[in-house]
PDB file of N, CA and C in Angstrom:
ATOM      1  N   UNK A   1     142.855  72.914  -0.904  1.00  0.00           N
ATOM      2  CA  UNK A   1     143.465  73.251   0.366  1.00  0.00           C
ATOM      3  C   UNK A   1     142.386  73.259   1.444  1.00  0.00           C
ATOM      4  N   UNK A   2     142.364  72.928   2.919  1.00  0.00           N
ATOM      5  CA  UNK A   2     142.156  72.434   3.828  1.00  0.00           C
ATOM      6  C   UNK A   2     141.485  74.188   3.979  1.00  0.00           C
ATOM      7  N   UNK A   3     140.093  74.576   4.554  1.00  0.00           N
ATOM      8  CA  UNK A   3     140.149  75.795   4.690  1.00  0.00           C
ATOM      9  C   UNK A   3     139.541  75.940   6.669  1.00  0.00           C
ATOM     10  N   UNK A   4     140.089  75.895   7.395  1.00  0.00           N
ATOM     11  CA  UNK A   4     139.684  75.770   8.898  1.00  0.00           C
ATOM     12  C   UNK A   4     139.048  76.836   9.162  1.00  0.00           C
ATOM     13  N   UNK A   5     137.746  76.765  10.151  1.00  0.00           N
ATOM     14  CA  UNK A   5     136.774  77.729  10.221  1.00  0.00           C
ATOM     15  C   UNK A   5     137.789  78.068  11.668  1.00  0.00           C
ATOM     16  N   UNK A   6     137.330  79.732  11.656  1.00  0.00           N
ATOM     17  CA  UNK A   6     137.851  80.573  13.188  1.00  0.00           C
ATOM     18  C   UNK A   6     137.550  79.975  14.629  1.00  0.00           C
ATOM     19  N   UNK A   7     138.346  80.576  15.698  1.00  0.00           N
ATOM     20  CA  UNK A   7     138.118  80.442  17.295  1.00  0.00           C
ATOM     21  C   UNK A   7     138.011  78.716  17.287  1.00  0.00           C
ATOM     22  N   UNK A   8     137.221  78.323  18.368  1.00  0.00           N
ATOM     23  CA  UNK A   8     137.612  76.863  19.331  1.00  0.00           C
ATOM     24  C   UNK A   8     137.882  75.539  17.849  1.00  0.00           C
ATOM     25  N   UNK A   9     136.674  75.368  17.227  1.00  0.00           N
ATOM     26  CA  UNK A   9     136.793  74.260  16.227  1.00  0.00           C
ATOM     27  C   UNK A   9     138.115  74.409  15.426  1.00  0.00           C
ATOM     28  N   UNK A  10     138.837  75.340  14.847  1.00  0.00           N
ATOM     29  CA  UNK A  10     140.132  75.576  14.225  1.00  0.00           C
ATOM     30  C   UNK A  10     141.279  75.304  15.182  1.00  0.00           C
ATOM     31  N   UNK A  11     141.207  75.738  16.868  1.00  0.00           N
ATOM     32  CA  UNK A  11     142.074  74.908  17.274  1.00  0.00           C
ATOM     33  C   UNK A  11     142.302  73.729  17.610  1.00  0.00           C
ATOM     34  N   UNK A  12     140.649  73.127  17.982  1.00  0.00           N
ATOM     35  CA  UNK A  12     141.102  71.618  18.089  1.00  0.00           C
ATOM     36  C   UNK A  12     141.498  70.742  16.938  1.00  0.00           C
ATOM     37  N   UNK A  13     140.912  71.230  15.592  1.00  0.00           N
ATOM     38  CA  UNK A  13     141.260  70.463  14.504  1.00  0.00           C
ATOM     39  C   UNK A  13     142.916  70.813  14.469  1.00  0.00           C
ATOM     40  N   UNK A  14     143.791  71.619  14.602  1.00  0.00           N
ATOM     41  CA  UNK A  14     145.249  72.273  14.507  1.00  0.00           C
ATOM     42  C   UNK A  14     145.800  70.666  15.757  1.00  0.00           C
ATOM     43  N   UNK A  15     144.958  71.141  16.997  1.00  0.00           N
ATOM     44  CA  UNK A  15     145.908  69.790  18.176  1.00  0.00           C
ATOM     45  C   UNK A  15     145.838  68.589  17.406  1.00  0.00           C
ATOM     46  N   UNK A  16     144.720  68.551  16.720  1.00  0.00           N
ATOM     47  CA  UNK A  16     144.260  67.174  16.715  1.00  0.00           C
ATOM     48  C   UNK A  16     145.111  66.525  14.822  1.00  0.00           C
ATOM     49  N   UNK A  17     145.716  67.687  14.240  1.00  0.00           N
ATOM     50  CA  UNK A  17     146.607  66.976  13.171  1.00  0.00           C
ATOM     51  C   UNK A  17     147.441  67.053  13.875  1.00  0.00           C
ATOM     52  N   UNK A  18     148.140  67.869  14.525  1.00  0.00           N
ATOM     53  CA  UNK A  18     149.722  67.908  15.134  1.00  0.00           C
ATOM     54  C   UNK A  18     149.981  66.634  15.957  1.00  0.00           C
ATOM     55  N   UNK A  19     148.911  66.388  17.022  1.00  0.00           N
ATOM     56  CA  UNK A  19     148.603  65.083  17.584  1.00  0.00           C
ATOM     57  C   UNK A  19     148.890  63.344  16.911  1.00  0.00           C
ATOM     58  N   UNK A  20     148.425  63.652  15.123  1.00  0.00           N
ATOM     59  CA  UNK A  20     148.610  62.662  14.305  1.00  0.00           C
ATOM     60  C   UNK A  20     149.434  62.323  14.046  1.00  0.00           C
ATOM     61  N   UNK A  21     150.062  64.066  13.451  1.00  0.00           N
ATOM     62  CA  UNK A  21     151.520  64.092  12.813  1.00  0.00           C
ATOM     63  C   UNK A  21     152.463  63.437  14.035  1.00  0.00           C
ATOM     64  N   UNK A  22     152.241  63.550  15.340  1.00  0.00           N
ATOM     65  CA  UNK A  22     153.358  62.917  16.351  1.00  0.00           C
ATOM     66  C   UNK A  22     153.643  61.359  16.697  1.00  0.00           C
ATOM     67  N   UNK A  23     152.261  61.108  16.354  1.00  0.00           N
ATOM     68  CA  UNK A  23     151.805  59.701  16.553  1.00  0.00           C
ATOM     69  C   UNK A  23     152.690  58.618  15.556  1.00  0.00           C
ATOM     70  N   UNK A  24     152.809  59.692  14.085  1.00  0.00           N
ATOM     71  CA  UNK A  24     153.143  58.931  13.274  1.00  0.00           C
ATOM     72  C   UNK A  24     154.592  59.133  13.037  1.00  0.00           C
ATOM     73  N   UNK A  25     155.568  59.845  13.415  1.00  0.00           N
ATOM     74  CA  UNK A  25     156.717  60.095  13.738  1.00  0.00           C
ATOM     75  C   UNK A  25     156.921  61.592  12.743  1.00  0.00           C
ATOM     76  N   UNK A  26     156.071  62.122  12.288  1.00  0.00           N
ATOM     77  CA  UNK A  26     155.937  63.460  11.590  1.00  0.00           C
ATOM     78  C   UNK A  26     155.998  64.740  12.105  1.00  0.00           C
ATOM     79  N   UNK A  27     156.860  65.584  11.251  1.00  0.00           N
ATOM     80  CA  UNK A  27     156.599  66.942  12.051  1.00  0.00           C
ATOM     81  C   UNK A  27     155.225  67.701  11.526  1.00  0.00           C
ATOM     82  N   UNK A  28     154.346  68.061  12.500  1.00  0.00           N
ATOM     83  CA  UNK A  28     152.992  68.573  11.929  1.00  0.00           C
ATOM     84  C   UNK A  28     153.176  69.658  11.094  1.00  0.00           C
ATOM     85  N   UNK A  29     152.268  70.164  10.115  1.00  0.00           N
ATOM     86  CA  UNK A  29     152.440  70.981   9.258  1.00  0.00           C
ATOM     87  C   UNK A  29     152.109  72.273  10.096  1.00  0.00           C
ATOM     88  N   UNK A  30     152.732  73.312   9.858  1.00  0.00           N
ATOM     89  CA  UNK A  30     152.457  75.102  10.318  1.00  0.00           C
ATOM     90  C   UNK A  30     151.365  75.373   9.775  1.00  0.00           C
ATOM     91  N   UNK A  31     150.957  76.029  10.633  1.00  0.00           N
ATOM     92  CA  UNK A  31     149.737  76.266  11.321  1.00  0.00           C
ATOM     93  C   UNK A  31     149.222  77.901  10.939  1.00  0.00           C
ATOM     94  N   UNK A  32     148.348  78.983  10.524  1.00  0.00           N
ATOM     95  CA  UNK A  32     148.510  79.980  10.792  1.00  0.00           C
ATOM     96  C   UNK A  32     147.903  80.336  12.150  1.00  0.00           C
ATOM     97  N   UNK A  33     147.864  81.157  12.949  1.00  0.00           N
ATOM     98  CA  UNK A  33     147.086  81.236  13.797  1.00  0.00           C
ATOM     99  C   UNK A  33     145.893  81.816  13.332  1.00  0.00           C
ATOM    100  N   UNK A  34     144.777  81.727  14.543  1.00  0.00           N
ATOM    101  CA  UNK A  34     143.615  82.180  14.109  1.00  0.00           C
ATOM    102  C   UNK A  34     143.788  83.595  13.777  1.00  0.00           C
ATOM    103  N   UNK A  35     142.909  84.194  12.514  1.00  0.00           N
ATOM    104  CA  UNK A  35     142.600  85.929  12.036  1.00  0.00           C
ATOM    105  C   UNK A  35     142.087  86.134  13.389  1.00  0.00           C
ATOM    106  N   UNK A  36     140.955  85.560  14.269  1.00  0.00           N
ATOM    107  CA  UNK A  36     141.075  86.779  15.574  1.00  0.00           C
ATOM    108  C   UNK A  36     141.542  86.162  16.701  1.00  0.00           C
ATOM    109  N   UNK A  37     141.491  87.109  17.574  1.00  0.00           N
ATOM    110  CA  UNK A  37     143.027  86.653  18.550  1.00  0.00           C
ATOM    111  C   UNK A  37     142.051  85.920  19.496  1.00  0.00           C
ATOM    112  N   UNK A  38     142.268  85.219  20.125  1.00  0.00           N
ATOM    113  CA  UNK A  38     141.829  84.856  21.325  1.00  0.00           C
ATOM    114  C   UNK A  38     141.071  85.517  22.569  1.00  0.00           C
ATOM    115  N   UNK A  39     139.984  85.262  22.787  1.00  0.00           N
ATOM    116  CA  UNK A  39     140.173  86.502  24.459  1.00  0.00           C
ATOM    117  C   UNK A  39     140.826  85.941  25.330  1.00  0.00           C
ATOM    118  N   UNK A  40     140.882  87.001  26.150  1.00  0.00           N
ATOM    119  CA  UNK A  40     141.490  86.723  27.507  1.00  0.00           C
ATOM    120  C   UNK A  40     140.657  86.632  28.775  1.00  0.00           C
ATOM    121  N   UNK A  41     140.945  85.586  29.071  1.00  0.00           N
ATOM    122  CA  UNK A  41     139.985  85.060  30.219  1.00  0.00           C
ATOM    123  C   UNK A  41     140.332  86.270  31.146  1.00  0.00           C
ATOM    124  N   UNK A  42     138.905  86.647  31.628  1.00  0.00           N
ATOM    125  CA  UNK A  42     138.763  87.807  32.809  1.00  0.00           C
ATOM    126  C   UNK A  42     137.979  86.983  33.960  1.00  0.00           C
ATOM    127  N   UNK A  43     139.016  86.961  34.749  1.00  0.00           N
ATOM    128  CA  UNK A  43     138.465  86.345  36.176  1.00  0.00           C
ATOM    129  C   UNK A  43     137.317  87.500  36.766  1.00  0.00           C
ATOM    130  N   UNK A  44     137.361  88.688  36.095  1.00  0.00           N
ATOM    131  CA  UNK A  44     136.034  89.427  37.377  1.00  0.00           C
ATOM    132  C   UNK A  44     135.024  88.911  36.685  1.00  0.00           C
ATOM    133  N   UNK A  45     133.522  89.263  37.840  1.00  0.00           N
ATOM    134  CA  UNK A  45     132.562  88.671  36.863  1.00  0.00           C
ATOM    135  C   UNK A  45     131.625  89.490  35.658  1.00  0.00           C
ATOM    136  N   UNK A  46     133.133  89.869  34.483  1.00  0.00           N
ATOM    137  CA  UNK A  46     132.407  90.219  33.547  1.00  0.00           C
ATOM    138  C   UNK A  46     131.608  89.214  32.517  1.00  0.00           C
ATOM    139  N   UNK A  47     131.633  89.697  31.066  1.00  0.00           N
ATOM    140  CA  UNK A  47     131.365  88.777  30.409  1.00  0.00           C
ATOM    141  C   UNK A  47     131.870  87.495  30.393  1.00  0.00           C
ATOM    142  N   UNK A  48     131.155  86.456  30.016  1.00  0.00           N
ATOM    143  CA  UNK A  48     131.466  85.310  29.682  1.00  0.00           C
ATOM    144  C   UNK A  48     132.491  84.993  28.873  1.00  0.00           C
ATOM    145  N   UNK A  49     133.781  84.197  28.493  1.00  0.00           N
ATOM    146  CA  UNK A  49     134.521  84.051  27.787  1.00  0.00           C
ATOM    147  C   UNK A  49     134.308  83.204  26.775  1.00  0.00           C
ATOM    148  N   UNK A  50     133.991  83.300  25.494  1.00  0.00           N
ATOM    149  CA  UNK A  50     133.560  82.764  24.926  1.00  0.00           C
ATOM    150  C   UNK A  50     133.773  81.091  24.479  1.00  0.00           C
ATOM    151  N   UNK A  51     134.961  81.091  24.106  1.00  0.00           N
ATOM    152  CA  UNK A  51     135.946  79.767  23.929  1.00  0.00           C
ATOM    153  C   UNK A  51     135.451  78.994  25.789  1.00  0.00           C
ATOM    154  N   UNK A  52     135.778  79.438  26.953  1.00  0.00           N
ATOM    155  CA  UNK A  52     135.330  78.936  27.825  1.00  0.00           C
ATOM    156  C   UNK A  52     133.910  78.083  27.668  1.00  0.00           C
ATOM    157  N   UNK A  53     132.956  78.986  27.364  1.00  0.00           N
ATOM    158  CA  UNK A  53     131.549  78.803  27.283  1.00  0.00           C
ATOM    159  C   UNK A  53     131.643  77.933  26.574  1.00  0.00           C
ATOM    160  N   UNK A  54     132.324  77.615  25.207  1.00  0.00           N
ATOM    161  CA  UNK A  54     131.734  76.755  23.874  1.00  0.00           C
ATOM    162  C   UNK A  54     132.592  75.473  24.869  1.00  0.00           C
ATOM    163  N   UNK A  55     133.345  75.121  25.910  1.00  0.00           N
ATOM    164  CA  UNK A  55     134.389  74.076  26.211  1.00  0.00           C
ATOM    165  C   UNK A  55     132.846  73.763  27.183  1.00  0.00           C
ATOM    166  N   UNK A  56     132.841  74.389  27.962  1.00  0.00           N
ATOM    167  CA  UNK A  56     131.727  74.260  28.665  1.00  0.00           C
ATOM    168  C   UNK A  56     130.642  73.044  28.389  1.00  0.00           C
ATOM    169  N   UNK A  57     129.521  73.930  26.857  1.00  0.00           N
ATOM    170  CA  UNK A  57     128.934  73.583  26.597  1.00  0.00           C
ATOM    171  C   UNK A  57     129.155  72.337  25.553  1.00  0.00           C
ATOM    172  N   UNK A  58     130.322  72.154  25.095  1.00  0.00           N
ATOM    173  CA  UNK A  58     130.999  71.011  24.155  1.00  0.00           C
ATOM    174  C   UNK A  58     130.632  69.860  25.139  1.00  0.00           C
ATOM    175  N   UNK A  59     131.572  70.158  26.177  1.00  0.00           N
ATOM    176  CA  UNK A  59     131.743  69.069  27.040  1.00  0.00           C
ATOM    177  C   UNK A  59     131.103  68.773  28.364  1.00  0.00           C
ATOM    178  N   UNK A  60     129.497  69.355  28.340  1.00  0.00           N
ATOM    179  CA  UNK A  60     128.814  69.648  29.794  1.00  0.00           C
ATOM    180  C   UNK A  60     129.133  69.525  31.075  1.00  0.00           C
ATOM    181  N   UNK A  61     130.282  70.809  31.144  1.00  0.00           N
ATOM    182  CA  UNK A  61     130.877  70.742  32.456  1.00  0.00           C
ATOM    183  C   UNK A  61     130.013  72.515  32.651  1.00  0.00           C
ATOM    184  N   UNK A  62     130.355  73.148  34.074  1.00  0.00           N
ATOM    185  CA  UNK A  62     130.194  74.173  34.181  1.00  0.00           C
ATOM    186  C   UNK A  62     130.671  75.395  33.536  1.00  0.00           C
ATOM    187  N   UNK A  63     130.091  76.000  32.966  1.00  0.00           N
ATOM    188  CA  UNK A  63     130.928  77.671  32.649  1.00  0.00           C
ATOM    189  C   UNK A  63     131.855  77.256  33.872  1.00  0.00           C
ATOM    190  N   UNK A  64     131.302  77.953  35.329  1.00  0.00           N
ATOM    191  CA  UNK A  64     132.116  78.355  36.373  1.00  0.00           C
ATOM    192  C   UNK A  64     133.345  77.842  36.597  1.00  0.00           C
ATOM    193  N   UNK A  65     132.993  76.170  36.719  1.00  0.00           N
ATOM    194  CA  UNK A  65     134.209  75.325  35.972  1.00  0.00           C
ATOM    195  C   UNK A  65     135.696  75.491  35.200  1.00  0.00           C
ATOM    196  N   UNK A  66     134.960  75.645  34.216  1.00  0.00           N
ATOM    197  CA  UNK A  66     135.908  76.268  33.379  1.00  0.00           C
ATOM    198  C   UNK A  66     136.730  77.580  33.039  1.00  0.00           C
ATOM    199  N   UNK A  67     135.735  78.068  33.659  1.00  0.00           N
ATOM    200  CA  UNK A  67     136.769  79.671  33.843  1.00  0.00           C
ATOM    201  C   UNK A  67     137.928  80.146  35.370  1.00  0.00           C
ATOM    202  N   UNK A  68     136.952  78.873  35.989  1.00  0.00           N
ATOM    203  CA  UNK A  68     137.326  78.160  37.629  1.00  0.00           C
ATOM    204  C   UNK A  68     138.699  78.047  37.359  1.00  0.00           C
ATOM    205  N   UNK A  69     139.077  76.702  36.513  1.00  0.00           N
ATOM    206  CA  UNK A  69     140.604  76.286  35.768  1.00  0.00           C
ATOM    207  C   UNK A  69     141.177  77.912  35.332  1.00  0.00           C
ATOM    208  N   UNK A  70     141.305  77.730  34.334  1.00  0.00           N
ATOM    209  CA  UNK A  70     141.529  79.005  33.705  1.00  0.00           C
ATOM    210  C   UNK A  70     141.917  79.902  34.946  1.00  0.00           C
ATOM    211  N   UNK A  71     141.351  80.853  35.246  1.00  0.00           N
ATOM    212  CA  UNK A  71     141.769  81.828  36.566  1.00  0.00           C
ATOM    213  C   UNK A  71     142.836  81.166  37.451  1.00  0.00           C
ATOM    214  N   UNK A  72     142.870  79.909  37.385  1.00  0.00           N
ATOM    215  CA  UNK A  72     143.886  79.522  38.258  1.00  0.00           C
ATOM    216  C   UNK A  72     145.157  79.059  37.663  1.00  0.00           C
ATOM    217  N   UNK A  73     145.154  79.384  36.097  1.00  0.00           N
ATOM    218  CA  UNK A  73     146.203  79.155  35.867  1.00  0.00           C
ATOM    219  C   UNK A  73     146.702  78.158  34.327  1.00  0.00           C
ATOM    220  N   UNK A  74     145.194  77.649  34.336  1.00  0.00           N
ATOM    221  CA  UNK A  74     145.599  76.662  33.267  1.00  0.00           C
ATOM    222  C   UNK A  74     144.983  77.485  32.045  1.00  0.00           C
ATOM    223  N   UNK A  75     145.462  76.807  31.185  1.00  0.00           N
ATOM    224  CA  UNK A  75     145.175  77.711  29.611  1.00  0.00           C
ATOM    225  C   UNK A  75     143.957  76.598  29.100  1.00  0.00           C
ATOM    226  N   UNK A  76     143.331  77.813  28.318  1.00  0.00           N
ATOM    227  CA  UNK A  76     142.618  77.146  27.783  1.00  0.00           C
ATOM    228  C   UNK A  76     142.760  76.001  26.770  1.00  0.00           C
ATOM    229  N   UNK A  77     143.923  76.050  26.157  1.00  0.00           N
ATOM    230  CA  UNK A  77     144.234  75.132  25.317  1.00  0.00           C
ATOM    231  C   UNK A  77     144.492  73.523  26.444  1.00  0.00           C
ATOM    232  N   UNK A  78     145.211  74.017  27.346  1.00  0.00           N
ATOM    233  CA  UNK A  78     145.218  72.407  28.416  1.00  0.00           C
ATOM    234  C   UNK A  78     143.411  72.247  28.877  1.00  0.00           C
ATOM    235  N   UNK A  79     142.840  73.391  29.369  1.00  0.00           N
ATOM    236  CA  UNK A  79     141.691  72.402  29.797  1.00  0.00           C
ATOM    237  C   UNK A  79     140.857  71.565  28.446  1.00  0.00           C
ATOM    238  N   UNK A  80     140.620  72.670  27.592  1.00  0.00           N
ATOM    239  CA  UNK A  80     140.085  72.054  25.738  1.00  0.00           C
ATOM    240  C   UNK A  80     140.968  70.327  25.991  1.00  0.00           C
ATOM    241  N   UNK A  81     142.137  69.931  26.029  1.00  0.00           N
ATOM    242  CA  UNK A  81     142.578  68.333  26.030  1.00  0.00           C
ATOM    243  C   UNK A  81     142.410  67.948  27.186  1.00  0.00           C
ATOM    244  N   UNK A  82     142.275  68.528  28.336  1.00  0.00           N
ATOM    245  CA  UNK A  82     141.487  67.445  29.647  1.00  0.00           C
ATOM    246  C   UNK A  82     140.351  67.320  29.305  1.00  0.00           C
ATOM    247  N   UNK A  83     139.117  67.924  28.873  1.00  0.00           N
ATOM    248  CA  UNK A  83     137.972  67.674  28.863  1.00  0.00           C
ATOM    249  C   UNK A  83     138.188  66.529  27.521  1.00  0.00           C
ATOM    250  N   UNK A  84     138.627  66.670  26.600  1.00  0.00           N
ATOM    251  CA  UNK A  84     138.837  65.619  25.771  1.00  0.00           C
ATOM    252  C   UNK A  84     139.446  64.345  26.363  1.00  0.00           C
ATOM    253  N   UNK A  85     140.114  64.578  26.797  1.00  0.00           N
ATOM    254  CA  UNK A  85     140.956  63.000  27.602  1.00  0.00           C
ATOM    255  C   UNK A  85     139.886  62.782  28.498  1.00  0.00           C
ATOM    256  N   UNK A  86     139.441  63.977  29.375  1.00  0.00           N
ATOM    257  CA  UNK A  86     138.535  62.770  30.435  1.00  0.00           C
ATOM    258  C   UNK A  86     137.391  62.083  29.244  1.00  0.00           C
ATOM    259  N   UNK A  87     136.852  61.953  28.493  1.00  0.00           N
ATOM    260  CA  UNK A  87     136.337  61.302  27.488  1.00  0.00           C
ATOM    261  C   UNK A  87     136.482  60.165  27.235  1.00  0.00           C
ATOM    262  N   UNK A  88     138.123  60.584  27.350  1.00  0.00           N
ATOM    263  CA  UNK A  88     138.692  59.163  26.473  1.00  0.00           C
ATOM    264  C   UNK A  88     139.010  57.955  27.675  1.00  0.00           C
ATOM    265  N   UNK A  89     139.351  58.568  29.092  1.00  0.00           N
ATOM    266  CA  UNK A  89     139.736  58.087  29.545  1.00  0.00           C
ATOM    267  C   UNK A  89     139.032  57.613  30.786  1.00  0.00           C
ATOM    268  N   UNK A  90     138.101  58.138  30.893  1.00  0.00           N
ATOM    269  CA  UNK A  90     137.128  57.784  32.004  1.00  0.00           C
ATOM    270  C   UNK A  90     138.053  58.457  33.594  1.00  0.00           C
ATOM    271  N   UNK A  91     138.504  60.022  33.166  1.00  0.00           N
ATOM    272  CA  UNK A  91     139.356  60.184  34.418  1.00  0.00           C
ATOM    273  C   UNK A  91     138.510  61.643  34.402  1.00  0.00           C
ATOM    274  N   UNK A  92     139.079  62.206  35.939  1.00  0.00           N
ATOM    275  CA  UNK A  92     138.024  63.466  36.090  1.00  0.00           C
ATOM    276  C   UNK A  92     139.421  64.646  35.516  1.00  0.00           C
ATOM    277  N   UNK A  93     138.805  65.661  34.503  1.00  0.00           N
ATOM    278  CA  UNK A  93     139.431  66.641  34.047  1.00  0.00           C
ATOM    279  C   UNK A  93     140.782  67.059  35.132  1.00  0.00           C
ATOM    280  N   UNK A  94     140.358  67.213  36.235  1.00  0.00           N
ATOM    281  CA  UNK A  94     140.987  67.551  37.490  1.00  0.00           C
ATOM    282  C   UNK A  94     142.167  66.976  37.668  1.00  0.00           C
ATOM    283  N   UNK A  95     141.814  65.603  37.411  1.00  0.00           N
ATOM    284  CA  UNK A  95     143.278  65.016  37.644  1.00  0.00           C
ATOM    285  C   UNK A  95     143.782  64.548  36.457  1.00  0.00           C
ATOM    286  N   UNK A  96     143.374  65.250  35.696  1.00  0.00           N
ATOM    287  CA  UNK A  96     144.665  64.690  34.293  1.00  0.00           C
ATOM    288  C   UNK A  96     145.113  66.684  33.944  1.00  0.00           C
ATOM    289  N   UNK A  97     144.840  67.204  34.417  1.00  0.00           N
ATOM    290  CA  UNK A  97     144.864  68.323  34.550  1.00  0.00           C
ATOM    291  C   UNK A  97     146.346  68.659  35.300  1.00  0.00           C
ATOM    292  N   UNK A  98     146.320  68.008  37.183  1.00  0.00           N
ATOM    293  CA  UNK A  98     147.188  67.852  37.450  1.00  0.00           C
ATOM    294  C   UNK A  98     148.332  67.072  36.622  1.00  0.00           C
ATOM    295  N   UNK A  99     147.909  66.120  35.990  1.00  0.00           N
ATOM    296  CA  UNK A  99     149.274  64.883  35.285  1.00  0.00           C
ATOM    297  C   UNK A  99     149.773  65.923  34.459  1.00  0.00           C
ATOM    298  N   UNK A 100     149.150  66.688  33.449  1.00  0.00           N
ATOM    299  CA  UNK A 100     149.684  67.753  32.553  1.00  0.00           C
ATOM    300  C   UNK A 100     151.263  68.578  33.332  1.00  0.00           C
ATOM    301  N   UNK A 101     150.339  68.871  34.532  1.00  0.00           N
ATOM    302  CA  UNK A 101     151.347  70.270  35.189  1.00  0.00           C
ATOM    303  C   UNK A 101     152.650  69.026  35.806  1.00  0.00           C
ATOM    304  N   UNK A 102     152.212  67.968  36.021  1.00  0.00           N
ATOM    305  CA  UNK A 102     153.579  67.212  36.548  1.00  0.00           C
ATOM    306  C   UNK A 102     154.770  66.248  35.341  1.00  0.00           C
ATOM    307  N   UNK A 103     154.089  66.378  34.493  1.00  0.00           N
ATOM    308  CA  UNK A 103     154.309  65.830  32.980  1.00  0.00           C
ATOM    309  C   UNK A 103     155.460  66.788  32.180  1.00  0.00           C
ATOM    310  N   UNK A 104     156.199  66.254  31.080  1.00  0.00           N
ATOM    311  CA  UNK A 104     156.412  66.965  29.851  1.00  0.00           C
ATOM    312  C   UNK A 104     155.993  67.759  29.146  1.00  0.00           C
ATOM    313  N   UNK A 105     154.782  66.671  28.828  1.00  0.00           N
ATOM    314  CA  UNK A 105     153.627  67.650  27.955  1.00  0.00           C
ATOM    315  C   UNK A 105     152.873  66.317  27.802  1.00  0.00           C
ATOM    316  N   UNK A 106     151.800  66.440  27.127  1.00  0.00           N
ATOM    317  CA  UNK A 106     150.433  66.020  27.071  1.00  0.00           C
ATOM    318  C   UNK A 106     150.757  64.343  26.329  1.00  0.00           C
ATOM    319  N   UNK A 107     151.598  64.297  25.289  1.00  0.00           N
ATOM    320  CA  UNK A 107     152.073  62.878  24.761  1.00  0.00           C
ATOM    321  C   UNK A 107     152.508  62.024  26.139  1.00  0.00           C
ATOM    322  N   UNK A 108     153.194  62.510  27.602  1.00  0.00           N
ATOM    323  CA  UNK A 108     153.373  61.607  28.076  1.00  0.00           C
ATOM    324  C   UNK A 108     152.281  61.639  29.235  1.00  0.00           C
ATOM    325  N   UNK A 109     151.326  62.620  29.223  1.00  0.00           N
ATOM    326  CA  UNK A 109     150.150  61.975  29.816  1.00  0.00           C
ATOM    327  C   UNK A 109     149.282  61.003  29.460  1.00  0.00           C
ATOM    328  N   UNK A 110     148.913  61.231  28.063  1.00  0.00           N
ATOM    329  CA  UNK A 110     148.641  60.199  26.981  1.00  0.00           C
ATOM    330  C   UNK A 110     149.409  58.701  26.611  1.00  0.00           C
ATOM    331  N   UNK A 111     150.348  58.843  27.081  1.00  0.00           N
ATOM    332  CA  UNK A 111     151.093  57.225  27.033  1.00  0.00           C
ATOM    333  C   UNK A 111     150.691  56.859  28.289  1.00  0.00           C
ATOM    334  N   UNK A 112     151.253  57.530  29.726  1.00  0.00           N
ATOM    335  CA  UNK A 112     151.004  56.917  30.880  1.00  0.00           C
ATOM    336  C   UNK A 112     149.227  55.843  30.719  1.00  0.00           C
ATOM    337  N   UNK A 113     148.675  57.204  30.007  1.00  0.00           N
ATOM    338  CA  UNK A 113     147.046  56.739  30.070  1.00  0.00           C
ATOM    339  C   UNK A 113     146.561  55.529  28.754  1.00  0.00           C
ATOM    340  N   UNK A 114     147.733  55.184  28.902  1.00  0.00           N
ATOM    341  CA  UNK A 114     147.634  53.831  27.479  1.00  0.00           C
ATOM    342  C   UNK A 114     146.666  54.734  26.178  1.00  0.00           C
ATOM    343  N   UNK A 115     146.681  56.172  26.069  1.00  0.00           N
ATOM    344  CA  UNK A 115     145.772  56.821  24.893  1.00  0.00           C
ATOM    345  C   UNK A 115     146.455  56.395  23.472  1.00  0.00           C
ATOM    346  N   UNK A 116     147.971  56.294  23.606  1.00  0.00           N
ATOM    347  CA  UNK A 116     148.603  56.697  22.344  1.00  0.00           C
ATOM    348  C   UNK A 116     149.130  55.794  21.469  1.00  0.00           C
TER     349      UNK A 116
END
């Protein structure tokens, strides 16, 4: 059995079968959630958010950046696949960010963007 390590790497590996499973006309397999919960992004300037920081430093954009998004609204799970799509796609996080919020969901940002 498949054993997924905790926090950011366990969820992208979770998008990234469910992602497969869709591709291939499959329903993805259930998921448990992570044993610890998530934080919650704190817009004052306390600590650093961790999952922020590791998106950050994954994808060398700013902390500020990223907690920038976040505070305004987007989840961390959408910016974690913009910073991945802008990758893929040679587009700035920003505006596939917007396509998300004007979109379905992320498969038909990913078709528009010939990804899928």
């Amino acid at each position: 059995m498949l054993k997924i390590r905790r926090g950011l790497p366990a969820l992208l590996i979770a998008l990234s079968l469910a992602l497969t499973a869709c591709r291939q006309g499959v329903a993805p397999p259930a998921t448990a959630a992570p044993a610890t919960p998530v934080p919650e992004v704190d817009c004052s300037e306390g600590d650093a958010n961790p999952i922020a920081k590791a998106l950050a430093e994954k994808y060398a954009v700013p902390y500020e950046q990223v907690i920038g998004w976040a505070c305004n609204g987007e989840t961390l799970d959408d910016i974690a696949l913009a910073l991945q799509t802008a990758q893929l796609s040679q587009r700035p996080p920003e505006e596939l960010l917007k396509m998300r919020k004007e979109a379905a969901d992320w498969d038909q940002v990913w078709e528009e963007l010939g990804l899928n």
